[in-house]
C-alpha atoms as a PDB file:
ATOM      1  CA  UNK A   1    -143.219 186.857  33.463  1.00  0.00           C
ATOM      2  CA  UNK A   2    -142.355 189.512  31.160  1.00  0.00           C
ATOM      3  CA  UNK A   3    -139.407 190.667  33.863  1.00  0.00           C
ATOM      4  CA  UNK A   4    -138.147 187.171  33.390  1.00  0.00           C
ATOM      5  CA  UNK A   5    -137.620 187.438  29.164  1.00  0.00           C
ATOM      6  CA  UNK A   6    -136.306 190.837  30.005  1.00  0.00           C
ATOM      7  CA  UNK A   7    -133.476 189.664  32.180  1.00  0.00           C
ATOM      8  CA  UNK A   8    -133.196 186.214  30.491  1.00  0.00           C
ATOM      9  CA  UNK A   9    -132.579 188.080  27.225  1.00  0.00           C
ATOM     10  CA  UNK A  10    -129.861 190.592  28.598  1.00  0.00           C
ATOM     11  CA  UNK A  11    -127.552 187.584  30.519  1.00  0.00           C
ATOM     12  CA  UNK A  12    -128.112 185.057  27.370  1.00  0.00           C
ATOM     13  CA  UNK A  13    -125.347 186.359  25.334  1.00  0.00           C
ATOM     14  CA  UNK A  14    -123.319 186.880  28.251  1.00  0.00           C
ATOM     15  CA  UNK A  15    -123.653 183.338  29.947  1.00  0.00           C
ATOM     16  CA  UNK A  16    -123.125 181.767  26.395  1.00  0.00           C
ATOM     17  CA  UNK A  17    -120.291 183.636  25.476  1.00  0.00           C
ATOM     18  CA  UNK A  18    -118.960 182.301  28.977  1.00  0.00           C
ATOM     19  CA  UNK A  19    -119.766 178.697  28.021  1.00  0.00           C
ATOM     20  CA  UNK A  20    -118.339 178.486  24.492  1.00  0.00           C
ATOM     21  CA  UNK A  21    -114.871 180.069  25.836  1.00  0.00           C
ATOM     22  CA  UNK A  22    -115.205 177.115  29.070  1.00  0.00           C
ATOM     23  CA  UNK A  23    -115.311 174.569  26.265  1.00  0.00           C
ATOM     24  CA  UNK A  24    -112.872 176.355  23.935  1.00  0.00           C
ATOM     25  CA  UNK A  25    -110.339 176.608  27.042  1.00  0.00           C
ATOM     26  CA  UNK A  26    -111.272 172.808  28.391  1.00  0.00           C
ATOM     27  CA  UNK A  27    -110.313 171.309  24.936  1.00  0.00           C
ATOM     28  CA  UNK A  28    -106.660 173.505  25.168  1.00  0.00           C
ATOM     29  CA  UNK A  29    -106.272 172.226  28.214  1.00  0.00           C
ATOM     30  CA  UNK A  30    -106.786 168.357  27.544  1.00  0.00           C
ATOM     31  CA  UNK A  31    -104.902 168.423  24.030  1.00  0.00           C
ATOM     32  CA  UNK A  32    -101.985 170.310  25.828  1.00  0.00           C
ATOM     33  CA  UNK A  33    -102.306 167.208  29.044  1.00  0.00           C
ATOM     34  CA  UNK A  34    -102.096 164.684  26.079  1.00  0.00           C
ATOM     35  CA  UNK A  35     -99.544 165.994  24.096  1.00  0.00           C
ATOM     36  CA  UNK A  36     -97.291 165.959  27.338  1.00  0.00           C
ATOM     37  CA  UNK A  37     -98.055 162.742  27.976  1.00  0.00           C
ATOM     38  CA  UNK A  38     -97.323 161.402  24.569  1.00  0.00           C
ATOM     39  CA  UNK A  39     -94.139 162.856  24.839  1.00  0.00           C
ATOM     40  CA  UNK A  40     -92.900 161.212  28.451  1.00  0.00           C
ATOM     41  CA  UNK A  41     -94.097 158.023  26.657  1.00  0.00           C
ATOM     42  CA  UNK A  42     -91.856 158.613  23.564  1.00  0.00           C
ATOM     43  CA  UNK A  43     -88.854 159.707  25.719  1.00  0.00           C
ATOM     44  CA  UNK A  44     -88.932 156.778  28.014  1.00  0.00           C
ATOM     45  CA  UNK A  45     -88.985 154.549  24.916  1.00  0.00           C
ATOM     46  CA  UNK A  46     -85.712 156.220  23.591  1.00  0.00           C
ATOM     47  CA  UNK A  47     -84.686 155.916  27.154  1.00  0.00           C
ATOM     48  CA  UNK A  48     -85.013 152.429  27.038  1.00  0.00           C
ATOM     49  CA  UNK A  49     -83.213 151.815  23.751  1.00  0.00           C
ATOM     50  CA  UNK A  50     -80.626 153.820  24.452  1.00  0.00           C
ATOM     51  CA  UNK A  51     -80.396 152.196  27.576  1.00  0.00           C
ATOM     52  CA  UNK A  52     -80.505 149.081  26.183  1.00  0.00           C
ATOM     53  CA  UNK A  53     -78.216 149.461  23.329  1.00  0.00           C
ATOM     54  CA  UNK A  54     -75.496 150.813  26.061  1.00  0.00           C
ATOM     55  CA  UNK A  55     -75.973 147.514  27.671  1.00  0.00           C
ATOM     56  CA  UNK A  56     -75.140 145.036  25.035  1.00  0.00           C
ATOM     57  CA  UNK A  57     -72.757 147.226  23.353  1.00  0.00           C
ATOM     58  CA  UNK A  58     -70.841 147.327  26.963  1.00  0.00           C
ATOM     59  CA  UNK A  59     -71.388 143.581  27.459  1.00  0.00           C
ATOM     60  CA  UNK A  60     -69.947 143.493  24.383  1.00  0.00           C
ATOM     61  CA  UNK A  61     -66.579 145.534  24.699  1.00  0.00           C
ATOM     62  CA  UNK A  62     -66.508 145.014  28.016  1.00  0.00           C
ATOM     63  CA  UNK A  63     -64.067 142.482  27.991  1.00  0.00           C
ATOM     64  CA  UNK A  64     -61.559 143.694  25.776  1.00  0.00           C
ATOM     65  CA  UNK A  65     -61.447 147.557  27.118  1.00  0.00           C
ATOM     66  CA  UNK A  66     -58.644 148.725  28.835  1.00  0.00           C
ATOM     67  CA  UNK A  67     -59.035 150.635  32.513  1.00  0.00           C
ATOM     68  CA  UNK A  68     -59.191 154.136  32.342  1.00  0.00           C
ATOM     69  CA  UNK A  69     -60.288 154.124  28.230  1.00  0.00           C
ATOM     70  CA  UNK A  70     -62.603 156.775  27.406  1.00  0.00           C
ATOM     71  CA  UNK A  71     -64.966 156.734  24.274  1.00  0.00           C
ATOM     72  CA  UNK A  72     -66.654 159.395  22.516  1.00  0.00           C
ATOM     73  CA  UNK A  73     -69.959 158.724  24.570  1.00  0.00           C
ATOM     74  CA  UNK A  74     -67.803 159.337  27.792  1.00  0.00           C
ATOM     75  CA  UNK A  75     -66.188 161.988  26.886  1.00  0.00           C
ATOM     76  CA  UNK A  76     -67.689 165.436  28.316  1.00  0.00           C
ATOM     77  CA  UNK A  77     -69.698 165.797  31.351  1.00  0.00           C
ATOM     78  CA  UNK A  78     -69.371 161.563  31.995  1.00  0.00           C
ATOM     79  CA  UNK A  79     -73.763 161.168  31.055  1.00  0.00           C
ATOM     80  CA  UNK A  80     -72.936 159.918  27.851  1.00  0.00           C
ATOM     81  CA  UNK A  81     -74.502 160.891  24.281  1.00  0.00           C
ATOM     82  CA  UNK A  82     -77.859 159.759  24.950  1.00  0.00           C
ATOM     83  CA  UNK A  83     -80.211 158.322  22.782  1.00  0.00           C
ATOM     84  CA  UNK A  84     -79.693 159.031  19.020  1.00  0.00           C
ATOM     85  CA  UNK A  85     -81.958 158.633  16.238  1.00  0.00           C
ATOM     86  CA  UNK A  86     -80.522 157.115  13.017  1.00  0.00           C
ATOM     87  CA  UNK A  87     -80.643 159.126   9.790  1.00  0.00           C
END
């Protein structure tokens, strides 16, 4: 039994050093899975406004817009400003 404290009491530190950086590394892990998450959420939101704004501001003007007219959003690479965020 004494061969048993001996060995037990050389691989302790060892095998608990090992565990607290699992958990240290686990928590990383799950923050950084959340944070990313969070974000897609937020960007689909502003997605959706944006989106949506475009929408009724082209059901809007649509009518009274001449063919070949090109706003500021247009203008560029033809995606459009995307979503803003007012000041």
């Amino acid at each position: 039994m004494d061969t048993f404290w001996e060995y037990f009491s050389v691989l302790a530190p060892s095998v608990g050093l090992g565990l607290i950086f699992w958990l240290v590394m686990r928590s990383l892990f799950r923050a950084d899975s959340g944070e990313r998450n969070a974000r897609a959420e937020l960007e689909e939101r502003e997605a959706e406004e944006w989106a949506r704004l475009r929408a009724e501001r082209g059901s809007r003007d649509g009518a009274g817009g001449t063919a070949g007219e090109t706003t500021a959003d247009d203008a560029g690479d033809g995606r459009g400003a995307g979503p803003t965020t007012a000041s």
